[in-house]
N, C-alpha and C. Protein backbone atom coordinates (compact mmCIF):
# COMPACT_ATOMS: atom_id res chain seq x y z
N UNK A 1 20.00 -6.19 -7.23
CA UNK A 1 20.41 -4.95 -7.84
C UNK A 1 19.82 -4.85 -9.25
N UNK A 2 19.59 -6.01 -10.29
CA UNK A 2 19.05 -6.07 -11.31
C UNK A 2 17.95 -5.51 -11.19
N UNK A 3 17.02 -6.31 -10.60
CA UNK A 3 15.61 -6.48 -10.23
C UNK A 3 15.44 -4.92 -10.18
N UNK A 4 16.07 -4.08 -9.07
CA UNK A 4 15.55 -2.89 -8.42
C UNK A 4 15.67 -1.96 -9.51
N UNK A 5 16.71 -2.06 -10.44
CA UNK A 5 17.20 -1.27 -12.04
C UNK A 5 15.85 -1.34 -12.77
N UNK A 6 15.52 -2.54 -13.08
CA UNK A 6 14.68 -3.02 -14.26
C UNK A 6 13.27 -2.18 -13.59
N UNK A 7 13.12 -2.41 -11.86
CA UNK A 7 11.89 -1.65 -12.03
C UNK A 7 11.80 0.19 -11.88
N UNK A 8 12.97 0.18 -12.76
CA UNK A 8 13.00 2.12 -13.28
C UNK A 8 13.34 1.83 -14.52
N UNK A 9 13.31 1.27 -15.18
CA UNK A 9 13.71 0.65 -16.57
C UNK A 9 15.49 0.81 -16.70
N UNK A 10 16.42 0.57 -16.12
CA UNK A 10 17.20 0.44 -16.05
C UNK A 10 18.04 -0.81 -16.52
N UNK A 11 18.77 -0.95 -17.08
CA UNK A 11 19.36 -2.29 -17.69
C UNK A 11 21.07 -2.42 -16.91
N UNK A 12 20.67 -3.10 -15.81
CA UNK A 12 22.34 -3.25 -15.04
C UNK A 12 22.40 -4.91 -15.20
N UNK A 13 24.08 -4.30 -16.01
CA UNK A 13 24.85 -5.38 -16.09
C UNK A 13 25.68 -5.45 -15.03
N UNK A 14 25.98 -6.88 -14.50
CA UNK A 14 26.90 -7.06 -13.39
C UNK A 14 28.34 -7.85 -14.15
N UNK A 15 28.99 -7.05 -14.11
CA UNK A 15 30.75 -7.72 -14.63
C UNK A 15 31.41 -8.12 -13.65
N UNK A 16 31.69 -9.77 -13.61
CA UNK A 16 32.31 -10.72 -13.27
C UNK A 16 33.98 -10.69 -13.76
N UNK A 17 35.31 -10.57 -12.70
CA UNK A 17 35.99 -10.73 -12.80
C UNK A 17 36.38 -12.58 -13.19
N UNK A 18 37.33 -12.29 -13.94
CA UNK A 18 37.24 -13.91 -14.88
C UNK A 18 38.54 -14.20 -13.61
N UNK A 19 38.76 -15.78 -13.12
CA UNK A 19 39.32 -16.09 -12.20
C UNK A 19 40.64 -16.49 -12.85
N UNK A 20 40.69 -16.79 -14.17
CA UNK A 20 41.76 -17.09 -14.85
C UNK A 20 42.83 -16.33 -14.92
N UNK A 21 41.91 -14.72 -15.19
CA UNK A 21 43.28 -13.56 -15.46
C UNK A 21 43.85 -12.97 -14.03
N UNK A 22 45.46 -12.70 -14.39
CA UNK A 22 46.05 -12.87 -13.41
C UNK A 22 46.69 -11.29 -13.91
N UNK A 23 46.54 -10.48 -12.18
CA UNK A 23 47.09 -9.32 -12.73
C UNK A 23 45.66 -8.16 -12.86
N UNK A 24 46.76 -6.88 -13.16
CA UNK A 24 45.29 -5.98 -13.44
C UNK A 24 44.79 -5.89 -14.64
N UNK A 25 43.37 -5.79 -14.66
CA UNK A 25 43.18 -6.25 -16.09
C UNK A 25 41.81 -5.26 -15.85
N UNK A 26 41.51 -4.51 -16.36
CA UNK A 26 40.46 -3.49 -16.58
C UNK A 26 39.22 -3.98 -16.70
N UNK A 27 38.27 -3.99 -16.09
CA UNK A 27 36.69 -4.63 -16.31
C UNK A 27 35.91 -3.52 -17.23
N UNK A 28 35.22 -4.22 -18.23
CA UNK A 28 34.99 -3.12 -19.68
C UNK A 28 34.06 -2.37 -19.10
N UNK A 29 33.26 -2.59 -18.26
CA UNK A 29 31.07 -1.89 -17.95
C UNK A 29 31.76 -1.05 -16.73
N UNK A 30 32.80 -1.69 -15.82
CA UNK A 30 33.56 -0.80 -14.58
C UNK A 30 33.99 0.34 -14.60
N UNK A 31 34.56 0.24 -16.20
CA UNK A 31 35.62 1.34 -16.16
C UNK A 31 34.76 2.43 -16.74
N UNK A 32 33.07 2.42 -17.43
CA UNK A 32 32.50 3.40 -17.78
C UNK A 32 32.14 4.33 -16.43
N UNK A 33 32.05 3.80 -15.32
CA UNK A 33 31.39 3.94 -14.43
C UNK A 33 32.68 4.88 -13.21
N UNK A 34 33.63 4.43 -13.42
CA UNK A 34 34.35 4.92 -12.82
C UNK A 34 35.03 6.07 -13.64
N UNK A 35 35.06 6.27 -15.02
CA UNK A 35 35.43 7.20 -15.61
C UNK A 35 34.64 8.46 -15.31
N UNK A 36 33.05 8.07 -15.08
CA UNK A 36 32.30 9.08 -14.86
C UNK A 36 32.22 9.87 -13.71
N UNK A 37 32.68 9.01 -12.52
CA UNK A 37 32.63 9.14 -11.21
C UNK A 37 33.92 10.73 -11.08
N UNK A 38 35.46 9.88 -11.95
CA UNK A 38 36.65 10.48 -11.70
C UNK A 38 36.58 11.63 -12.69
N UNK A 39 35.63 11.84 -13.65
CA UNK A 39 36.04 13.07 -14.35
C UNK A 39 34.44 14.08 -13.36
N UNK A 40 33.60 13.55 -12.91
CA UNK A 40 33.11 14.51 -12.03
C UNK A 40 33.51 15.22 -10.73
N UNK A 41 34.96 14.14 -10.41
CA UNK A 41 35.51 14.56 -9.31
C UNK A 41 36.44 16.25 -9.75
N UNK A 42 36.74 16.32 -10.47
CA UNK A 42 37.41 17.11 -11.20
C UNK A 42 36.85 18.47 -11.20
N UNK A 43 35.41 18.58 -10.39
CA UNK A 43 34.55 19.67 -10.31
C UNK A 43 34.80 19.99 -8.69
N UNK A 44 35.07 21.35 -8.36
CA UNK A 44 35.37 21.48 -7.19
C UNK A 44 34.29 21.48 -6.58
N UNK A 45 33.57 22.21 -6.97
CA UNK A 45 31.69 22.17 -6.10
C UNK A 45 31.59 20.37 -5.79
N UNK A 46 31.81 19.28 -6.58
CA UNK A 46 31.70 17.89 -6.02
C UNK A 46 32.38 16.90 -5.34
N UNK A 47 33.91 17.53 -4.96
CA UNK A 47 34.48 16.59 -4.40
C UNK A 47 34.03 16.90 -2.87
N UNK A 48 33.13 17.97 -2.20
CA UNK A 48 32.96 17.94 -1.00
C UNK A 48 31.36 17.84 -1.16
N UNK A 49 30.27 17.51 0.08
CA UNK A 49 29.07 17.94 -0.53
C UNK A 49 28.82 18.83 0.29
N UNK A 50 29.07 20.46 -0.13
CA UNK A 50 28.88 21.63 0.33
C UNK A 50 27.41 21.74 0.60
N UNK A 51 26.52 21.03 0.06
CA UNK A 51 25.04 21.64 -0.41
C UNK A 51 24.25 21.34 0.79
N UNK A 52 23.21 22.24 1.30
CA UNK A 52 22.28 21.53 1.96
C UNK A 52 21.18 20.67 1.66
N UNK A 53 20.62 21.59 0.77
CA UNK A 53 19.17 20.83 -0.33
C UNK A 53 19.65 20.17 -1.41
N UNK A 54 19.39 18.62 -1.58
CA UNK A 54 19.34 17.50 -2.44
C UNK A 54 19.66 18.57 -3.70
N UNK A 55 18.33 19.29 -4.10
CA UNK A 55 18.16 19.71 -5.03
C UNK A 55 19.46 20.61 -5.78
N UNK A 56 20.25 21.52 -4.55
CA UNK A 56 21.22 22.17 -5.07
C UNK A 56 22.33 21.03 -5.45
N UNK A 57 22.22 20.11 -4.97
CA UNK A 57 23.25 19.49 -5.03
C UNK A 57 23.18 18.62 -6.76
N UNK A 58 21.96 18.29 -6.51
CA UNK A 58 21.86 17.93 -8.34
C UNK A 58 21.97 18.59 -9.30
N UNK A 59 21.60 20.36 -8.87
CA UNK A 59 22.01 21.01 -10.28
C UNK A 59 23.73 20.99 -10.43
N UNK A 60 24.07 21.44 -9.34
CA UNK A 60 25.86 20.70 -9.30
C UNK A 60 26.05 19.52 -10.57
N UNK A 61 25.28 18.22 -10.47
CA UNK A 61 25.78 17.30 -10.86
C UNK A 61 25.41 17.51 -12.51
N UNK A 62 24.35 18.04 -12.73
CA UNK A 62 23.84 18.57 -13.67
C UNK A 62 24.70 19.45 -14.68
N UNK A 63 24.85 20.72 -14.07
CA UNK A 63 26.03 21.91 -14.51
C UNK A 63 27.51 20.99 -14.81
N UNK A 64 28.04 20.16 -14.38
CA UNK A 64 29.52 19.78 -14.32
C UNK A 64 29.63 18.60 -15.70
N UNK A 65 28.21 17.96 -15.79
CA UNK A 65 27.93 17.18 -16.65
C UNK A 65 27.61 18.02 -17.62
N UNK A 66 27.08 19.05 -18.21
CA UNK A 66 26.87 19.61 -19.50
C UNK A 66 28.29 20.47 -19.88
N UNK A 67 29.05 21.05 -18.97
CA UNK A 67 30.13 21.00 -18.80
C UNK A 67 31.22 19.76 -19.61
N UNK A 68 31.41 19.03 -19.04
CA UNK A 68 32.13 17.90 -19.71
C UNK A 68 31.33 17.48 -20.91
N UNK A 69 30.23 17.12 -21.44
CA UNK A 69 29.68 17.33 -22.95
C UNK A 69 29.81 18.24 -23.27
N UNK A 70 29.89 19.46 -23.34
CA UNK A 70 30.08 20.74 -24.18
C UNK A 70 31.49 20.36 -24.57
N UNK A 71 32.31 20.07 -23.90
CA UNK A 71 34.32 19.84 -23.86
C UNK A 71 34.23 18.83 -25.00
N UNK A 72 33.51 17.72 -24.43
CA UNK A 72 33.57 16.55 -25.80
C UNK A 72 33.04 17.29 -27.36
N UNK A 73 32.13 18.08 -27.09
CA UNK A 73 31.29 18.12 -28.32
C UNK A 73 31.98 19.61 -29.01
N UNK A 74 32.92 20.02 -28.34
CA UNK A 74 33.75 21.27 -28.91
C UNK A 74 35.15 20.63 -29.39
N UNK A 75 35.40 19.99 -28.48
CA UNK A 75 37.04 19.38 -29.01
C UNK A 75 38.33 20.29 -27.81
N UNK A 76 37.56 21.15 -26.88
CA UNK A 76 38.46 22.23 -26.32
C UNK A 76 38.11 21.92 -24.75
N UNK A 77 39.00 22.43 -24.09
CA UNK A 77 39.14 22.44 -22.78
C UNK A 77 38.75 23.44 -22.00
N UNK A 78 38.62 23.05 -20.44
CA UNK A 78 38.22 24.19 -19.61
C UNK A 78 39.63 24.56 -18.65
N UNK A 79 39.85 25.46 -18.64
CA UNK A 79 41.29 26.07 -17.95
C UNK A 79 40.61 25.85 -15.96
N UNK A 80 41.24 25.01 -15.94
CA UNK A 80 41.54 24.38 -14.29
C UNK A 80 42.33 24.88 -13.21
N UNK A 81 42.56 24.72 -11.93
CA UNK A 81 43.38 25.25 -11.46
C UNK A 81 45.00 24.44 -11.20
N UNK A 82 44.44 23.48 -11.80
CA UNK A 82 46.34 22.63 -12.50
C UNK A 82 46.86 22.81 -13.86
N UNK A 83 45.87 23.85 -14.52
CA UNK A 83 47.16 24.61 -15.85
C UNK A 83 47.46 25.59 -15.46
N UNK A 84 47.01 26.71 -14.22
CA UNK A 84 47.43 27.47 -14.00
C UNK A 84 49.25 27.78 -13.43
C-alpha cells in the first residue's frame, strides 16, 4: 500500500494499534480519514451512488468538498434537513 502511494507521490502512513492499550482509544492518522469519509456522508447526492459517469460522480465529491471548506473558512453553517 506504501509502495503503490509513493508511486503517485503520496506519503501513506500505516497506524498500528498499540497492543498495550486496552479499550477504545482513537488512532490519530484514522480518525483524519474517517472524519472525511463521515462529514461527506452528510451530502445526500453521496450516501447513494446515483451517478452513472465516474466523472459526474467526482464533481459530486468535488462540490460537497468546497462546500465543507467554504463552512470552515466562513465560521457558518449550511441549513440541512435535520435543523429543519
Amino acid at each position: 500500500m506504501a509502495a503503490h502511494g509513493a508511486t503517485h507521490g503520496i506519503d501513506v502512513q500505516i497506524v498500528e494499534r498499540n497492543p498495550a492499550e486496552v479499550g477504545f482509544v482513537p488512532q490519530p492518522k484514522r480518525r483524519v480519514v474517517e472524519q472525511t469519509y463521515g462529514t461527506m456522508s452528510l451530502h445526500r447526492r453521496l450516501v447513494r451512488d446515483y451517478e452513472h459517469d465516474p466523472a459526474s460522480s467526482e464533481s459530486r465529491v468535488y462540490s460537497a468538498m468546497t462546500d465543507v471548506m467554504t463552512r470552515r473558512l466562513t465560521g457558518t453553517s449550511t441549513p440541512t434537513w435535520r435543523s429543519a
